[in-house]
Protein backbone atom coordinates (compact mmCIF):
# COMPACT_ATOMS: atom_id res chain seq x y z
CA UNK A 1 -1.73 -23.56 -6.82
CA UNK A 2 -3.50 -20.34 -7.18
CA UNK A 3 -4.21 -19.27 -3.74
CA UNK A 4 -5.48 -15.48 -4.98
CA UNK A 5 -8.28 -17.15 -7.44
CA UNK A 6 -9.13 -20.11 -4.40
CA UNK A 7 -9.87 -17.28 -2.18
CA UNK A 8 -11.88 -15.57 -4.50
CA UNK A 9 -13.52 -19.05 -5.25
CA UNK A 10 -14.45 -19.50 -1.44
CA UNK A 11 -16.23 -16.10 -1.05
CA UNK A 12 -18.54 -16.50 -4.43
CA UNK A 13 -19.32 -19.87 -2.95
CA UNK A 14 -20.31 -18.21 0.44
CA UNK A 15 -22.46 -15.84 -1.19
CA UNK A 16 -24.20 -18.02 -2.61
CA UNK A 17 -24.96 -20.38 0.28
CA UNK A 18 -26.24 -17.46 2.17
CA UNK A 19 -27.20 -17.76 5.99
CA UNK A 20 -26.81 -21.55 5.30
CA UNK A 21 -23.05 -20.97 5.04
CA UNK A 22 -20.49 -23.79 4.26
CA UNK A 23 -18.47 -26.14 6.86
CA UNK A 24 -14.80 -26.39 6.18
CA UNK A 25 -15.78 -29.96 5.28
CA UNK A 26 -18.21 -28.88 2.83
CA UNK A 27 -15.99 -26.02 1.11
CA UNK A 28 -12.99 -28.89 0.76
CA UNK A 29 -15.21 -31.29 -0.50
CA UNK A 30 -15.78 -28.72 -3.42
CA UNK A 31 -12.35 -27.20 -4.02
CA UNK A 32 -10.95 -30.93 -3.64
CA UNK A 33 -8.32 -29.72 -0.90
CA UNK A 34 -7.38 -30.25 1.59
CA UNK A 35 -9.38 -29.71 5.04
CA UNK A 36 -6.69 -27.91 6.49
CA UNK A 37 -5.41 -25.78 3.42
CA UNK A 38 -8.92 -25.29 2.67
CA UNK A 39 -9.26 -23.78 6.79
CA UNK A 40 -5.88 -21.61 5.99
CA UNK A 41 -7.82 -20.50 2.72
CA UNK A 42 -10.46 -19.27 4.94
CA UNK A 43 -8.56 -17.61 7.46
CA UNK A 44 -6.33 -15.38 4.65
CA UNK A 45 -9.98 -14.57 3.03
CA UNK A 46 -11.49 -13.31 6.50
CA UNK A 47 -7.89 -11.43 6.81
CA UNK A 48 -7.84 -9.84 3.30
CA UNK A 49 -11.40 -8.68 3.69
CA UNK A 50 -11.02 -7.05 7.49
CA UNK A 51 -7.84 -5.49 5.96
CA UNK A 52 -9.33 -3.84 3.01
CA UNK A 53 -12.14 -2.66 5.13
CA UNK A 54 -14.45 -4.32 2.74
CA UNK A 55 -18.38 -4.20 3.02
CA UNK A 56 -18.63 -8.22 3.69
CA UNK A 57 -16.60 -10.16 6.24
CA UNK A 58 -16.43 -13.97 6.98
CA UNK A 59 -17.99 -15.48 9.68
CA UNK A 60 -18.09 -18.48 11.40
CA UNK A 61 -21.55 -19.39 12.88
CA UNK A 62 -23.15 -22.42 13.97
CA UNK A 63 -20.27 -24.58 12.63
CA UNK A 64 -20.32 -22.85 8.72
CA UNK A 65 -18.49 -20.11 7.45
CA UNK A 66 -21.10 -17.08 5.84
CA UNK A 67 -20.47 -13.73 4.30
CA UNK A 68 -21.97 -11.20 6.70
CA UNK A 69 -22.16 -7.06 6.56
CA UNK A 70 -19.65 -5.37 7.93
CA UNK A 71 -20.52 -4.01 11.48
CA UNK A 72 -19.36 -0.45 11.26
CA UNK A 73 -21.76 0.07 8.59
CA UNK A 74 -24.84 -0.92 10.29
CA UNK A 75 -26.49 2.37 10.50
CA UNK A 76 -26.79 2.77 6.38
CA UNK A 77 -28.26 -1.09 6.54
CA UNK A 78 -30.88 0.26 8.31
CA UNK A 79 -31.59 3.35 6.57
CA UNK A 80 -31.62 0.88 3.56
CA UNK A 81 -33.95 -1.39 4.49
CA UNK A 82 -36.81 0.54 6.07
CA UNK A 83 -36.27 3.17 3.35
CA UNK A 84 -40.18 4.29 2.00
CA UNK A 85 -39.01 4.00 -1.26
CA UNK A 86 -38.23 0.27 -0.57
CA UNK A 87 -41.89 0.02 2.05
CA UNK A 88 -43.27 -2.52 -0.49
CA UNK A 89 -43.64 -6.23 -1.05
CA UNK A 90 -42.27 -7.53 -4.19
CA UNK A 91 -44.18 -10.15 -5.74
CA UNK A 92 -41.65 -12.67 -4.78
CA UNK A 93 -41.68 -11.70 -1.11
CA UNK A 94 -45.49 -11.89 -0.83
CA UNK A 95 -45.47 -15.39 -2.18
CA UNK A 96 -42.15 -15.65 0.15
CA UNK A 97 -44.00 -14.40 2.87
CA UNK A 98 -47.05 -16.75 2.38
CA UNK A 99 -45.09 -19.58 2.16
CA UNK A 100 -43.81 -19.21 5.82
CA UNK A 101 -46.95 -17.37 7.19
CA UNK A 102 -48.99 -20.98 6.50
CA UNK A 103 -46.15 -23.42 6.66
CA UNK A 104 -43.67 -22.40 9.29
CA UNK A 105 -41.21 -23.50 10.65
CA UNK A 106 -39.53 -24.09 7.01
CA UNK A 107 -35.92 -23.86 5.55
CA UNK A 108 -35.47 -21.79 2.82
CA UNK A 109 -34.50 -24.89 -0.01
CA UNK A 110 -38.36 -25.99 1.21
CA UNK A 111 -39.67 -22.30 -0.21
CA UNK A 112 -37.72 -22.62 -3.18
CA UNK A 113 -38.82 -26.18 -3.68
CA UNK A 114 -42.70 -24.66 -3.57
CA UNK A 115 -42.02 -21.58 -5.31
CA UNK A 116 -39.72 -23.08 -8.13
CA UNK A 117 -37.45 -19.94 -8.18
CA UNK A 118 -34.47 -19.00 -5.53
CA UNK A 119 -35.67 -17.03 -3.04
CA UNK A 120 -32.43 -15.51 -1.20
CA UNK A 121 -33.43 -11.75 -2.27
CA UNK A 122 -37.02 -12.22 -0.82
CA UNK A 123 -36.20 -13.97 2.49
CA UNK A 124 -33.40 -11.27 2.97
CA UNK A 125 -35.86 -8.69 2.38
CA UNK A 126 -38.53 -10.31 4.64
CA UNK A 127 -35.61 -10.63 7.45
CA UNK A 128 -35.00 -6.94 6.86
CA UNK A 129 -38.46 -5.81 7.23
CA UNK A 130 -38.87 -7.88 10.57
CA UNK A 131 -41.65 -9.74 9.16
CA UNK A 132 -39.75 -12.98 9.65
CA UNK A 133 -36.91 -14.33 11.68
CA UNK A 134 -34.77 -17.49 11.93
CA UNK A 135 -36.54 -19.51 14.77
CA UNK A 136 -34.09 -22.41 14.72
CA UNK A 137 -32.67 -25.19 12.86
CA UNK A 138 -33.88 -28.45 10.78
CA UNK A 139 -32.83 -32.10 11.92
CA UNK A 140 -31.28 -32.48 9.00
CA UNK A 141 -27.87 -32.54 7.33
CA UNK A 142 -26.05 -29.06 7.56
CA UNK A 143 -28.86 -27.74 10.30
CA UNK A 144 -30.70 -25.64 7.78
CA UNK A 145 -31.62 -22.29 9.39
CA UNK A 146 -35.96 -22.62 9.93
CA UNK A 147 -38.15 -19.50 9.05
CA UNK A 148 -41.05 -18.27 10.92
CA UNK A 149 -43.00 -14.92 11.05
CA UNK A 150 -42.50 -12.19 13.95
CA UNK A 151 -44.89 -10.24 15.77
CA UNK A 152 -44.32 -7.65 13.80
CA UNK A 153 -45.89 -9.70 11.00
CA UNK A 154 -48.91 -9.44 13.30
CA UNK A 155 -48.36 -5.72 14.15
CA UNK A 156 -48.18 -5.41 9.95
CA UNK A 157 -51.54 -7.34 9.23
CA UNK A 158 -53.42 -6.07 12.42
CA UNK A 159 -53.28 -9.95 13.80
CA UNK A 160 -54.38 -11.16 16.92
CA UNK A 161 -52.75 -14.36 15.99
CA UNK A 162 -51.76 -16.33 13.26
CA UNK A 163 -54.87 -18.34 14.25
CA UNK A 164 -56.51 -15.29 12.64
CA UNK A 165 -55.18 -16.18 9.12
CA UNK A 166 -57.33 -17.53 6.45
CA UNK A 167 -58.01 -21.19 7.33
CA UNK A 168 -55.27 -23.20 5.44
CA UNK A 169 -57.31 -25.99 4.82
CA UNK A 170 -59.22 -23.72 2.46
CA UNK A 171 -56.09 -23.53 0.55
CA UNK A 172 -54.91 -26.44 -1.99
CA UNK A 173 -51.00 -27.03 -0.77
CA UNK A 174 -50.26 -26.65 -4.23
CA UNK A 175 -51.93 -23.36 -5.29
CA UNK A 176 -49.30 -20.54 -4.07
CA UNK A 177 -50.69 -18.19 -6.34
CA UNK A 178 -54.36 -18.92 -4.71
CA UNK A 179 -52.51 -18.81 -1.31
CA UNK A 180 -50.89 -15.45 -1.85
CA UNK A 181 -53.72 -13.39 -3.40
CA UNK A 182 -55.79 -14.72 0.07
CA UNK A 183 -53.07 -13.55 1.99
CA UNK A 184 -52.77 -10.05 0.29
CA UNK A 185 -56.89 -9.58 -0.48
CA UNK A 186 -57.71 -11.21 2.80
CA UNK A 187 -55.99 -7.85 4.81
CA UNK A 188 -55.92 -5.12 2.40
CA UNK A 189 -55.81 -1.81 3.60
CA UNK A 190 -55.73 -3.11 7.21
CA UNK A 191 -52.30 -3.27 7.78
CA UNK A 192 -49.49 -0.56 8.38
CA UNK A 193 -47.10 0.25 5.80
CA UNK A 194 -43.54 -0.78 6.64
CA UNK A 195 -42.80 3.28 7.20
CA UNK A 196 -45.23 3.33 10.02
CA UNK A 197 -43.56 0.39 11.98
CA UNK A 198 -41.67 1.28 15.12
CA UNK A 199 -37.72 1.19 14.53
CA UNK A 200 -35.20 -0.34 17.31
CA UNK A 201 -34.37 2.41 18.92
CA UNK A 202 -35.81 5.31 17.15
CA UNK A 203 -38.38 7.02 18.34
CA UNK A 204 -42.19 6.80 16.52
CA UNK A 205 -42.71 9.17 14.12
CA UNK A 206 -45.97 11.44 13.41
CA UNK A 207 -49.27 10.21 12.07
CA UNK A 208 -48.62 9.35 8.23
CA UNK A 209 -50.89 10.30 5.64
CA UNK A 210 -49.53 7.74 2.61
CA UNK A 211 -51.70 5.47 1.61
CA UNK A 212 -50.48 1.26 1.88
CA UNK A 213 -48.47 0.15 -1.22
CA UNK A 214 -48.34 -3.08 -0.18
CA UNK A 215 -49.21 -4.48 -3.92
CA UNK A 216 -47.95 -7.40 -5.66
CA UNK A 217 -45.33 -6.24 -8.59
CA UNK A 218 -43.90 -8.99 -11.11
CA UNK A 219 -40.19 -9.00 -9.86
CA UNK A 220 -39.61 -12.22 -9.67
CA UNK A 221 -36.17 -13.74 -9.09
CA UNK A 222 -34.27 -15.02 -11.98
């Protein structure tokens, strides 16, 4: 038994479950191991990685294993993602960020089920911008983490509410491209760009001059 390639197995399978992670059950099931060599597995993966000071760890949340950022390096995470150069939507998180503006709470296999495409990148994005947030977890088998949008979403948009939205029952449930456009024409040049947004912790900057470049761009995932 290869245990170097298993490990290596179990962390390309937690990156690509994301913040839905995998249960020890779940991650045997797939290897066909063992529950408990599977477990040891996962234990000399989260060693290895700690070890080597790597820029992922293992950890174990809500009853599933995830790959997670290392700690020490939260400061260049930040700088990352509220970088101008990174202030604006991507196509794929506008239509990401419609989805859960009109349909919240809703897991992220639900967006991908509307939008047809995975949509890791853009909810990671989203999550990084603050303009949405886990808000809990679906009734359903392996408690699927629930999306909803923050108040800086409001703050972003210049929202009262989310009452103030574009009525959705103007908006066929199937027409996401009809839906996002609405979304994007419906506040144009109201809202802040993401540069403007107060930090955690940092103190507001001066009045900004840029103009908004919140504007669709064809980046869709693959």
């Amino acid at each position: 038994m290869d245990f170097s390639k298993l490990r290596s197995i179990i962390e390309g399978l937690l990156f690509m479950a994301g913040d839905e992670g995998l249960t020890t059950k779940q991650l045997a099931e797939i290897l066909q191991l063992d529950a408990v060599i599977t477990g040891s597995l996962v234990g000399d993966l989260t060693k290895e990685l700690k070890s080597k000071k790597r820029g992922v760890q293992v950890s174990f949340v809500a009853g599933a294993y995830r790959l997670t950022t290392n700690p020490a390096h939260a400061a260049y995470f930040e700088r990352m993602a509220y970088s101008p150069s990174r202030s604006s939507l991507s196509q794929a998180a506008l239509e990401t960020l419609s989805i859960v503006a009109y349909r919240q709470p809703i897991t992220r296999v639900e967006i991908e089920e509307i939008r047809g495409v995975k949509s890791d990148r853009a909810l990671q994005s989203l999550v990084n911008k603050d303009l949405i947030e886990e808000v809990g977890r679906a009734e359903q088998i392996g408690r699927p983490i629930l999306y909803g949008t923050t108040k800086s979403f409001l703050d972003y948009f210049g929202l009262a509410g989310l009452d103030a939205l574009p009525e959705p029952s103007s908006i066929p449930d199937d027409s996401l491209d009809e839906q996002t456009q609405l979304l994007f024409e419906r506040f144009e040049g109201r809202q802040m760009t993401i540069e403007e947004m107060p930090l955690p912790g940092l103190e507001p900057e001066s009045e900004s001059e840029s103009e908004s470049d919140f504007a669709p761009h064809n980046e869709h995932e693959d």
